[in-house]
C-alpha atoms as a PDB file:
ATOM      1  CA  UNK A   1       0.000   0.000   0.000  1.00  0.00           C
ATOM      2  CA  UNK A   2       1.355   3.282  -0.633  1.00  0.00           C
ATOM      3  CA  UNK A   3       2.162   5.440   1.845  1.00  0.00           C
ATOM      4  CA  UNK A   4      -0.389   8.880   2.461  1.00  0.00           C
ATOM      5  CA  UNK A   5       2.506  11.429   2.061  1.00  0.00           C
ATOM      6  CA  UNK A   6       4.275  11.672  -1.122  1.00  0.00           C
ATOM      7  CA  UNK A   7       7.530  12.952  -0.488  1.00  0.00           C
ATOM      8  CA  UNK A   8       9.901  10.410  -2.336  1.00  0.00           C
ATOM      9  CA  UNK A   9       9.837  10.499  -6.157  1.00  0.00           C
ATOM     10  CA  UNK A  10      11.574   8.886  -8.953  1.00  0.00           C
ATOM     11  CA  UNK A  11      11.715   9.564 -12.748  1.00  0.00           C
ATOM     12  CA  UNK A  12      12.380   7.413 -15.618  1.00  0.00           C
ATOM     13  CA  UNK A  13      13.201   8.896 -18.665  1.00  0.00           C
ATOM     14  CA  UNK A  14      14.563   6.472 -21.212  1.00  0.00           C
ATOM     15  CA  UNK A  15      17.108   9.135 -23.396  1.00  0.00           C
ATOM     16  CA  UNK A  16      19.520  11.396 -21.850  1.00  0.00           C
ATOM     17  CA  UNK A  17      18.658  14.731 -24.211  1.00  0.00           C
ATOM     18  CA  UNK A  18      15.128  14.054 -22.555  1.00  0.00           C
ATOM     19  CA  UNK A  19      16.681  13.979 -19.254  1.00  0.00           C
ATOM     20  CA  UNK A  20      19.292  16.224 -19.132  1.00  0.00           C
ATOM     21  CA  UNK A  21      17.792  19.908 -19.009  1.00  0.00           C
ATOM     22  CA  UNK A  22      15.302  18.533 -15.628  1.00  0.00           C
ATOM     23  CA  UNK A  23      18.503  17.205 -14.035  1.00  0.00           C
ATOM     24  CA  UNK A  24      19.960  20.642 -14.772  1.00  0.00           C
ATOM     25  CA  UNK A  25      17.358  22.210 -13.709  1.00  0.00           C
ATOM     26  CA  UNK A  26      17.045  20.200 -10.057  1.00  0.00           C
ATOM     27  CA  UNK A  27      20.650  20.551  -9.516  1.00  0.00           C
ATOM     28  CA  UNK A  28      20.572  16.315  -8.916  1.00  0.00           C
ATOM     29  CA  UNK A  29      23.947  14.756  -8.484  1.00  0.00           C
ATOM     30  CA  UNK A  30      24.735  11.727 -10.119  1.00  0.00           C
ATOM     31  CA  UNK A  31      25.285   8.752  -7.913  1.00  0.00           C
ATOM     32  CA  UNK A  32      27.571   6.370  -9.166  1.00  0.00           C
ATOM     33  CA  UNK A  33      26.692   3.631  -6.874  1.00  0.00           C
ATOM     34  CA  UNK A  34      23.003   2.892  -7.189  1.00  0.00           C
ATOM     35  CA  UNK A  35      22.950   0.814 -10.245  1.00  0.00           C
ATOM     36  CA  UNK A  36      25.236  -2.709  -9.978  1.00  0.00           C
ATOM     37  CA  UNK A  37      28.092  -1.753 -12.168  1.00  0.00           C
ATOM     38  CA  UNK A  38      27.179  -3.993 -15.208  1.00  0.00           C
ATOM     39  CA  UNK A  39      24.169  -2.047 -15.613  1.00  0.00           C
ATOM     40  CA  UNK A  40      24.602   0.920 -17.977  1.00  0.00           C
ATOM     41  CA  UNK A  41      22.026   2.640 -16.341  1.00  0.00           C
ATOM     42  CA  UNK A  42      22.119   6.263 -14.712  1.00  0.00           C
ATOM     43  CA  UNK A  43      21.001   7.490 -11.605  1.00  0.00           C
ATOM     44  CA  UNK A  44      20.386  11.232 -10.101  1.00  0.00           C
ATOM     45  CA  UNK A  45      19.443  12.190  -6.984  1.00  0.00           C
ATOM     46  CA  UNK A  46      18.801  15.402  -4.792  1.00  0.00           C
ATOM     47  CA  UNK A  47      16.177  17.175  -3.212  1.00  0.00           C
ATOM     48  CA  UNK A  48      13.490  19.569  -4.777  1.00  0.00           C
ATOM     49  CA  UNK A  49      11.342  21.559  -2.931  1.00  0.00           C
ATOM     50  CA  UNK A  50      11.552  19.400   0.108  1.00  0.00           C
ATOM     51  CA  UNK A  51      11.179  16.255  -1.867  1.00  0.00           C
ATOM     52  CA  UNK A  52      13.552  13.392  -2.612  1.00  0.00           C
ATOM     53  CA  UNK A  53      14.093  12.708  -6.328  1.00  0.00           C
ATOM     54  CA  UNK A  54      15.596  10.210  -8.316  1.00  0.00           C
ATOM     55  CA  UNK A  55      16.252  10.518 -11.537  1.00  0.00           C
ATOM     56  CA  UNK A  56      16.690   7.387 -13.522  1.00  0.00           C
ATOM     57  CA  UNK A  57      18.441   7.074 -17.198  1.00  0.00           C
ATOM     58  CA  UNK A  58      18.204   3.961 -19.352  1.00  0.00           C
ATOM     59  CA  UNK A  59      22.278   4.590 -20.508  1.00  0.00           C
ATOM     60  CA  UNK A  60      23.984   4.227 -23.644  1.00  0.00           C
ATOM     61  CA  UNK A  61      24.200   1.121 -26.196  1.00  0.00           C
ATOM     62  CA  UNK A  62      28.149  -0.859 -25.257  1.00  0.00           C
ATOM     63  CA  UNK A  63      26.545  -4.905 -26.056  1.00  0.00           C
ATOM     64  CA  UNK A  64      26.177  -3.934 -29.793  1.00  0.00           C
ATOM     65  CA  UNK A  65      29.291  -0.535 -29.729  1.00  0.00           C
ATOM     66  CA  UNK A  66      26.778   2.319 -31.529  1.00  0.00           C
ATOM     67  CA  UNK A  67      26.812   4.287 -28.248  1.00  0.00           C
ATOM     68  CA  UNK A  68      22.997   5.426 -28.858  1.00  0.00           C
ATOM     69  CA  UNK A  69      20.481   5.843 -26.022  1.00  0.00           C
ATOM     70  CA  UNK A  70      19.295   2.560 -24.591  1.00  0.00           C
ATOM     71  CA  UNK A  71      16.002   2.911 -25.675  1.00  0.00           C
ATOM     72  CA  UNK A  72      13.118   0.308 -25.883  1.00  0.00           C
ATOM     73  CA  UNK A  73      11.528  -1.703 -23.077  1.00  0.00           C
ATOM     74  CA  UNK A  74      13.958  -4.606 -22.372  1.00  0.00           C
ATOM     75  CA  UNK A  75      16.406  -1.294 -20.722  1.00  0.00           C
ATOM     76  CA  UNK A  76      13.716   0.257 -19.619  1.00  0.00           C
ATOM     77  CA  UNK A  77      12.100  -2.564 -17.644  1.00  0.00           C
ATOM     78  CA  UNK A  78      15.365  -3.362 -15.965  1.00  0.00           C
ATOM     79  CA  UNK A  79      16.402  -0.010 -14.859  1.00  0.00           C
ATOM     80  CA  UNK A  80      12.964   0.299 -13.598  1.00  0.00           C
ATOM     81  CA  UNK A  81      13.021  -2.501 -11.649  1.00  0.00           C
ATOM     82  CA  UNK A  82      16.460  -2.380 -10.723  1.00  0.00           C
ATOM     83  CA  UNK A  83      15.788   1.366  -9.371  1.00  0.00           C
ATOM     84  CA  UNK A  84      12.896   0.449  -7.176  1.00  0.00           C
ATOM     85  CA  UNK A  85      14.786  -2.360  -5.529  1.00  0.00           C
ATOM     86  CA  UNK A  86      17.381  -0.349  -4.710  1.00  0.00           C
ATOM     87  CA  UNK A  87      15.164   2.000  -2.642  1.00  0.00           C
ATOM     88  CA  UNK A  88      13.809  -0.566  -0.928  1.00  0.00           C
ATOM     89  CA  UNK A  89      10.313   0.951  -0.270  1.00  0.00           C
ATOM     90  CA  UNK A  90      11.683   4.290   0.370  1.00  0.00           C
ATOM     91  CA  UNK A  91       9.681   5.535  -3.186  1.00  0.00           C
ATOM     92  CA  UNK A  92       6.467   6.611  -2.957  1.00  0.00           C
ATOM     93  CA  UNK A  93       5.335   7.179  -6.500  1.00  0.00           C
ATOM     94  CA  UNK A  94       7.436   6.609 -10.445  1.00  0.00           C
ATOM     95  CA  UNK A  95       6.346   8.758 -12.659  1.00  0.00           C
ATOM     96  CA  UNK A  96       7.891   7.840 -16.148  1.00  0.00           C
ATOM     97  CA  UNK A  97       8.536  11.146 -18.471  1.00  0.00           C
ATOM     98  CA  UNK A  98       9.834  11.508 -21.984  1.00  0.00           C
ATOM     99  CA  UNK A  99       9.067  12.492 -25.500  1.00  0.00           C
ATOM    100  CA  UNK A 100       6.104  10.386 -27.348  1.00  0.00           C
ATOM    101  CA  UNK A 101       4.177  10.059 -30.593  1.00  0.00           C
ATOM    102  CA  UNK A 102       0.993  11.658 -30.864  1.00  0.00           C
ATOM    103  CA  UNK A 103      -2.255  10.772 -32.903  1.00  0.00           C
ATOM    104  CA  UNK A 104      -4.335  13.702 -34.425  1.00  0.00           C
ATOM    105  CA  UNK A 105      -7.161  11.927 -34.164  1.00  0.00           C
ATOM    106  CA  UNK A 106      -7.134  11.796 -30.721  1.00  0.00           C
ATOM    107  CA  UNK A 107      -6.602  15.917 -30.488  1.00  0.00           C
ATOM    108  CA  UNK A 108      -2.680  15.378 -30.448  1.00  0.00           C
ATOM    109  CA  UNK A 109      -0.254  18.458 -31.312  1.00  0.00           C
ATOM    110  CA  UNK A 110       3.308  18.886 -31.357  1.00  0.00           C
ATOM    111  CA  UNK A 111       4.298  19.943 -27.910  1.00  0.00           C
ATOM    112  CA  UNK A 112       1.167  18.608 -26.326  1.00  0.00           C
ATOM    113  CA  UNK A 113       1.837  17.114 -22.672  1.00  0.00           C
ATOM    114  CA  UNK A 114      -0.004  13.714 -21.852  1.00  0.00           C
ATOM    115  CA  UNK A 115      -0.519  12.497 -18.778  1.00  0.00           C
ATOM    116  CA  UNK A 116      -1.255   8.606 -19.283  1.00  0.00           C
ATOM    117  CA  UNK A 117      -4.738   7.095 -17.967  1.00  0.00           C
ATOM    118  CA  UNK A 118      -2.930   3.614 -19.063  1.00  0.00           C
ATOM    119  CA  UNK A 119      -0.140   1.565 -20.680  1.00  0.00           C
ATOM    120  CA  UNK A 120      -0.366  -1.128 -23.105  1.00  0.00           C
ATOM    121  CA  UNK A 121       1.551  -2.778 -26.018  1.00  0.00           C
ATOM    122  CA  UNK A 122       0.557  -2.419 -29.691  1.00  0.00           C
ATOM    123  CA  UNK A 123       3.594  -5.234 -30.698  1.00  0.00           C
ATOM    124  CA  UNK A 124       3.594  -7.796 -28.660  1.00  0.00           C
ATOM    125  CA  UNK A 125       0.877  -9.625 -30.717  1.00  0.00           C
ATOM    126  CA  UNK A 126       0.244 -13.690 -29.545  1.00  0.00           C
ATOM    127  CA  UNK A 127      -3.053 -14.499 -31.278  1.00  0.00           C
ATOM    128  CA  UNK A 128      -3.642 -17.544 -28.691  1.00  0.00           C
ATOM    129  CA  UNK A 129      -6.576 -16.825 -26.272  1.00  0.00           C
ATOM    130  CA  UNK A 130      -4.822 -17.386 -23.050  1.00  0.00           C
ATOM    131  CA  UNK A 131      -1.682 -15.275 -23.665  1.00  0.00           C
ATOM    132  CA  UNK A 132      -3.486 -12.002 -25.497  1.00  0.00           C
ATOM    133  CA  UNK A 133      -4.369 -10.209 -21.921  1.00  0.00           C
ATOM    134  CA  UNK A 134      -0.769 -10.610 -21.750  1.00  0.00           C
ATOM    135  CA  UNK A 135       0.420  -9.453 -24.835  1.00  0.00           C
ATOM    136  CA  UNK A 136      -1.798  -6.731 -24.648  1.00  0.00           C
ATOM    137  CA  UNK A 137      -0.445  -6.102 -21.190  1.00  0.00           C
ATOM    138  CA  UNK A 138      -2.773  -3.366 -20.185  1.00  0.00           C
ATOM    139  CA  UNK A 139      -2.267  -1.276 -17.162  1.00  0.00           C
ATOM    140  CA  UNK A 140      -3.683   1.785 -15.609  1.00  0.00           C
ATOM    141  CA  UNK A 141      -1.878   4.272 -14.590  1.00  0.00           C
ATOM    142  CA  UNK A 142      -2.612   6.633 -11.306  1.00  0.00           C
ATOM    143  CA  UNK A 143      -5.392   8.976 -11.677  1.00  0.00           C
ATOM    144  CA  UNK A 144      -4.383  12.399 -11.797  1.00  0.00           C
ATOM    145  CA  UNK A 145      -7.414  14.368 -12.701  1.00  0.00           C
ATOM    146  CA  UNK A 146      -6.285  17.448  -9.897  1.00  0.00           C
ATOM    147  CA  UNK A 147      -2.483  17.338 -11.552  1.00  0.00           C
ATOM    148  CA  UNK A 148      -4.340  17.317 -14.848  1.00  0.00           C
ATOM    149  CA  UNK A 149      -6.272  20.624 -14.130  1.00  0.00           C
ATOM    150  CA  UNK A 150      -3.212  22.235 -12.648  1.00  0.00           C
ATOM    151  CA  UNK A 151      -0.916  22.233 -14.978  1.00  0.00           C
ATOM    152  CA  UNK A 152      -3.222  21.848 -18.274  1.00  0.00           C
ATOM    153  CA  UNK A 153      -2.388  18.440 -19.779  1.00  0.00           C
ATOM    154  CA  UNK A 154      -4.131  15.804 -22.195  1.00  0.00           C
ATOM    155  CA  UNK A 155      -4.737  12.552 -21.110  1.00  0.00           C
ATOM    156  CA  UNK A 156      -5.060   8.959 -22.739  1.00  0.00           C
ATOM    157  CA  UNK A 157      -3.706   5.741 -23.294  1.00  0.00           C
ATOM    158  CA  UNK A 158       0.266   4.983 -24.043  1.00  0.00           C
ATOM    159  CA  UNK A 159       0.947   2.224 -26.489  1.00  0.00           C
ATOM    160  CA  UNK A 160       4.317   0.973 -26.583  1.00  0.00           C
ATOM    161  CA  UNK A 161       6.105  -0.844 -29.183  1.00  0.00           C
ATOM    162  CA  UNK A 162      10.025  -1.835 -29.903  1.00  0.00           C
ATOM    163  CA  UNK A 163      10.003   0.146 -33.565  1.00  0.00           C
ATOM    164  CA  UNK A 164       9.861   4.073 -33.975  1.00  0.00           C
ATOM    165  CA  UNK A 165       8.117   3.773 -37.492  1.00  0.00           C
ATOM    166  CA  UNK A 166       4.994   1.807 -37.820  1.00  0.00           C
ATOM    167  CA  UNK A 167       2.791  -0.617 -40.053  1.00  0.00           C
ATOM    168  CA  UNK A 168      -0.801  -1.512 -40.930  1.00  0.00           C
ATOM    169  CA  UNK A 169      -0.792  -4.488 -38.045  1.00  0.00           C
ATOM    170  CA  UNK A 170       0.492  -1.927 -35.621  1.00  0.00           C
ATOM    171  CA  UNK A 171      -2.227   0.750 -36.520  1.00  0.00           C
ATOM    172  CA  UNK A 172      -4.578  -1.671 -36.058  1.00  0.00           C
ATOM    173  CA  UNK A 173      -3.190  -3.067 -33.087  1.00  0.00           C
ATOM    174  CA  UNK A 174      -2.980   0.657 -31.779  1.00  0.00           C
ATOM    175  CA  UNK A 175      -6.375   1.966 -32.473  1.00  0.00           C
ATOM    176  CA  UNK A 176      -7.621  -1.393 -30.583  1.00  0.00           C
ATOM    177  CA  UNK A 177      -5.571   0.576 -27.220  1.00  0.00           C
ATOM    178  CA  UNK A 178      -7.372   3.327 -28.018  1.00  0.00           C
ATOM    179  CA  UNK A 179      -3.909   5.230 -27.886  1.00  0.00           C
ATOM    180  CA  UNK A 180      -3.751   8.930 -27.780  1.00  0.00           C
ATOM    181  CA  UNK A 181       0.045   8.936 -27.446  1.00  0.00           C
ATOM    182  CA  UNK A 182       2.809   5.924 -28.780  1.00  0.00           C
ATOM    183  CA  UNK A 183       6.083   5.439 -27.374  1.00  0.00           C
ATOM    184  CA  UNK A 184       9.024   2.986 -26.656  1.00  0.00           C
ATOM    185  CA  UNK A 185       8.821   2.678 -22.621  1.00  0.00           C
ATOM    186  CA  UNK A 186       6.203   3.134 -20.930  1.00  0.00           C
ATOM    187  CA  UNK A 187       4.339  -0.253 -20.657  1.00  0.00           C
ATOM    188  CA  UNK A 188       7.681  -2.058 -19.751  1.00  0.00           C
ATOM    189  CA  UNK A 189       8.220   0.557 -17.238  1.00  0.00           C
ATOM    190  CA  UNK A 190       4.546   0.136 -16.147  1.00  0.00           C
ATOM    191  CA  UNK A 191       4.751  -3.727 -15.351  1.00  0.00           C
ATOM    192  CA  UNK A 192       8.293  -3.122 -13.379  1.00  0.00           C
ATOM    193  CA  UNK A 193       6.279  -1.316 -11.109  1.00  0.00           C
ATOM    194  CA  UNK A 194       3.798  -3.384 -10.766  1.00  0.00           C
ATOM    195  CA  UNK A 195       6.311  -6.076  -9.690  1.00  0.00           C
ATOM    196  CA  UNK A 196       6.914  -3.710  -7.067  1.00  0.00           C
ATOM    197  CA  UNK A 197       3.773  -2.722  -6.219  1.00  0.00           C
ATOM    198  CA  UNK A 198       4.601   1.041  -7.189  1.00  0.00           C
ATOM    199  CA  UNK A 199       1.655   3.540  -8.401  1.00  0.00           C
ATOM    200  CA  UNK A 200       2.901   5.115 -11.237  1.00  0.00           C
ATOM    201  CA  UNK A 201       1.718   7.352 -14.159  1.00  0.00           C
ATOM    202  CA  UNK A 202       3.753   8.896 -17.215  1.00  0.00           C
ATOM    203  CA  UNK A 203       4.037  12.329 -18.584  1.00  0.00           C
ATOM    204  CA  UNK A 204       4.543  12.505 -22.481  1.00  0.00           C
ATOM    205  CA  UNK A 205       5.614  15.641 -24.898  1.00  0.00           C
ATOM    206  CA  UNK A 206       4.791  14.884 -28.484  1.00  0.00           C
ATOM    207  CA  UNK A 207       7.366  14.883 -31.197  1.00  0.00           C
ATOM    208  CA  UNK A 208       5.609  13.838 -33.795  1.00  0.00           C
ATOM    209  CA  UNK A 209       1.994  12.937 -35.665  1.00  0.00           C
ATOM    210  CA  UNK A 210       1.967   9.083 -35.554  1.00  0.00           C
ATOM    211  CA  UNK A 211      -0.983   9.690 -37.938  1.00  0.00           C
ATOM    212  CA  UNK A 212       0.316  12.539 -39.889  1.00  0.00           C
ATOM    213  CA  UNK A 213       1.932  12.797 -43.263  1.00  0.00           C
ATOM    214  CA  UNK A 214       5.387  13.539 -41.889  1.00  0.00           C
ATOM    215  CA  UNK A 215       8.014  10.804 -41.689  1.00  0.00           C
ATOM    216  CA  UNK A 216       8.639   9.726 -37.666  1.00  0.00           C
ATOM    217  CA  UNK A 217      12.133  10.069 -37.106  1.00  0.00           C
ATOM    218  CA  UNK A 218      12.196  13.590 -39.496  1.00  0.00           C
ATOM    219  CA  UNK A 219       9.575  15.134 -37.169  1.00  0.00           C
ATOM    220  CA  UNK A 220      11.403  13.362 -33.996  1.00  0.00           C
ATOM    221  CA  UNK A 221      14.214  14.799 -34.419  1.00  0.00           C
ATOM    222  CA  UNK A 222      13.063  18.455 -35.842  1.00  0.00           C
ATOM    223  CA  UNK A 223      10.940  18.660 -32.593  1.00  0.00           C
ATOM    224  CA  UNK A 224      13.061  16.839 -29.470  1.00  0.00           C
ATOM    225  CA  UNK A 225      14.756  19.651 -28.497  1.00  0.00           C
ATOM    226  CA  UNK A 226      11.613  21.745 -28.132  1.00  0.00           C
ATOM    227  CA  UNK A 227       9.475  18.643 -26.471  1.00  0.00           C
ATOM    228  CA  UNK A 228      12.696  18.267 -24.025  1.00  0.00           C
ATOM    229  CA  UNK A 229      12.328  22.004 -22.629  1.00  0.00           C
ATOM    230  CA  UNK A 230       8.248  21.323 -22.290  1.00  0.00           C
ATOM    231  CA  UNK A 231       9.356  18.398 -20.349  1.00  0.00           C
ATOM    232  CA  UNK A 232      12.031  20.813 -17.988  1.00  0.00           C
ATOM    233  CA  UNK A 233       8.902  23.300 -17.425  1.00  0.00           C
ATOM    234  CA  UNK A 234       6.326  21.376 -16.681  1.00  0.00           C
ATOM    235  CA  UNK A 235       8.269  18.742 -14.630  1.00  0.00           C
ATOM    236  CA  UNK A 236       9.159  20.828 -11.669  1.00  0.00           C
ATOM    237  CA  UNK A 237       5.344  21.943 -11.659  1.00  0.00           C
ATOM    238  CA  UNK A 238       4.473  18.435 -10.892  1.00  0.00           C
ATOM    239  CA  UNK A 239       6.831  18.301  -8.130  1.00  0.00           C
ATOM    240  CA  UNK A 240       5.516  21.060  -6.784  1.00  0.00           C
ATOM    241  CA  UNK A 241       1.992  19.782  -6.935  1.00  0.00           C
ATOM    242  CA  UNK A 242       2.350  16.253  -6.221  1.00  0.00           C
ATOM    243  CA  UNK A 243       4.758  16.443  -3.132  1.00  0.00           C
ATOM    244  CA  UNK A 244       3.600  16.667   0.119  1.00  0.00           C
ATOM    245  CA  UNK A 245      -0.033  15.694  -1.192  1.00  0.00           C
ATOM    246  CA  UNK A 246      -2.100  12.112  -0.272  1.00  0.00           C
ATOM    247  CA  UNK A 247      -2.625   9.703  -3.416  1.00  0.00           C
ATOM    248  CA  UNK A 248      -5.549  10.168  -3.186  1.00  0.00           C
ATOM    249  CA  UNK A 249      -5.430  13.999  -3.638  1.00  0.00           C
ATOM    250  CA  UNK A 250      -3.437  13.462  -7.007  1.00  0.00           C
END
């Protein structure tokens, strides 16, 4: 059960450009020590505002040598997971934040923040009865409809696949989530917590029109750097507003 206070948070935000201007920002430190030193995940903690914060990074690519940002859910899981074990029920809420796809015909625009309502996978696709819940993997997320009104977000489902582009099976597959934003993370990140027993919701900036005419990883790219300062504005507003407050006040 989570605890009434919130006054412990951590963050998981899978890239580093996504991460780097809110560590700024915070003045976090980066601790060396908290992941076991095979992992080539990154961890930064302080205090903001009276709160403990952690700030977790998924690392850089070494198994295959490109050096690119870790991204996709098998790092994401494990850092996840990894992170909450090593606070040892000291956390009181993961909120997972990054950059995301966004569908126009769910009222997505570039720059538009998301606050998830739930997670699920649009690739993990077993067509045999007893494993689709799975592959599916729903989750809900923490309700946030106060954070929502405070600082002005969108809400809706994340659906979370291994590919940036896309294909007919995954637009079906989507659409059947009834996604309003896509990304790379968040469901893996999702079920860590569960494993943990650790309420969590995501924040998501969109780079790009998963159902528009522009290619993904043009508009990605052409739009990270201004979906990364969103992220460094509006996440020390949700400190603010989420510390200090009951779950239940969320």
């Amino acid at each position: 059960m989570p605890k009434e206070k919130i006054n412990n948070l951590v963050f998981s935000i899978a890239m580093e450009d996504e991460a780097k201007p809110f560590i700024d920002h915070l003045g976090l430190k980066a601790d060396a020590d908290f992941f076991p030193k095979e992992a080539p995940f990154h961890a930064f903690t302080g205090t903001y505002k009276g709160c403990e914060v952690t700030v977790v990074t998924s690392g850089k690519d070494h198994v295959h040598e490109t050096g690119v940002d870790n991204v996709g859910t098998v790092p994401a899981a494990v850092a996840t997971f990894l992170a909450l074990q090593k606070l040892d029920g000291k956390a009181d809420l993961l909120i997972n934040a990054g950059t995301c796809g966004g569908f126009r015909a769910m009222d997505a625009h570039i720059g538009d923040v998301f606050l998830t309502t739930g997670v699920a996978n649009h690739d993990r696709r077993i067509p045999i009865p007893a494993f689709e819940p799975y592959g599916v993997g729903l989750i809900k997320s923490v309700s946030v409809p106060q954070l929502k009104a405070n600082i002005g977000a969108k809400e809706g489902v994340c659906t979370t696949g291994n590919s940036l582009d896309k294909h007919d099976v995954d637009d079906f597959h989507m659409k059947k989530n009834e996604a309003s934003v896509k990304d790379m993370e968040a469901a893996a990140i999702g079920w860590a917590c569960e494993l943990h027993k650790m309420p969590h919701f995501g924040i998501k900036v969109v780079t790009d029109i998963v159902d528009g005419d522009k290619p993904t990883e043009e508009e990605f790219f052409e739009n990270l750097s201004h979906a990364a300062k969103n992220l460094q504005e509006t996440l020390p507003k949700v400190i603010e507003f989420v510390c200090g407050r009951d779950h239940d006040e969320l």
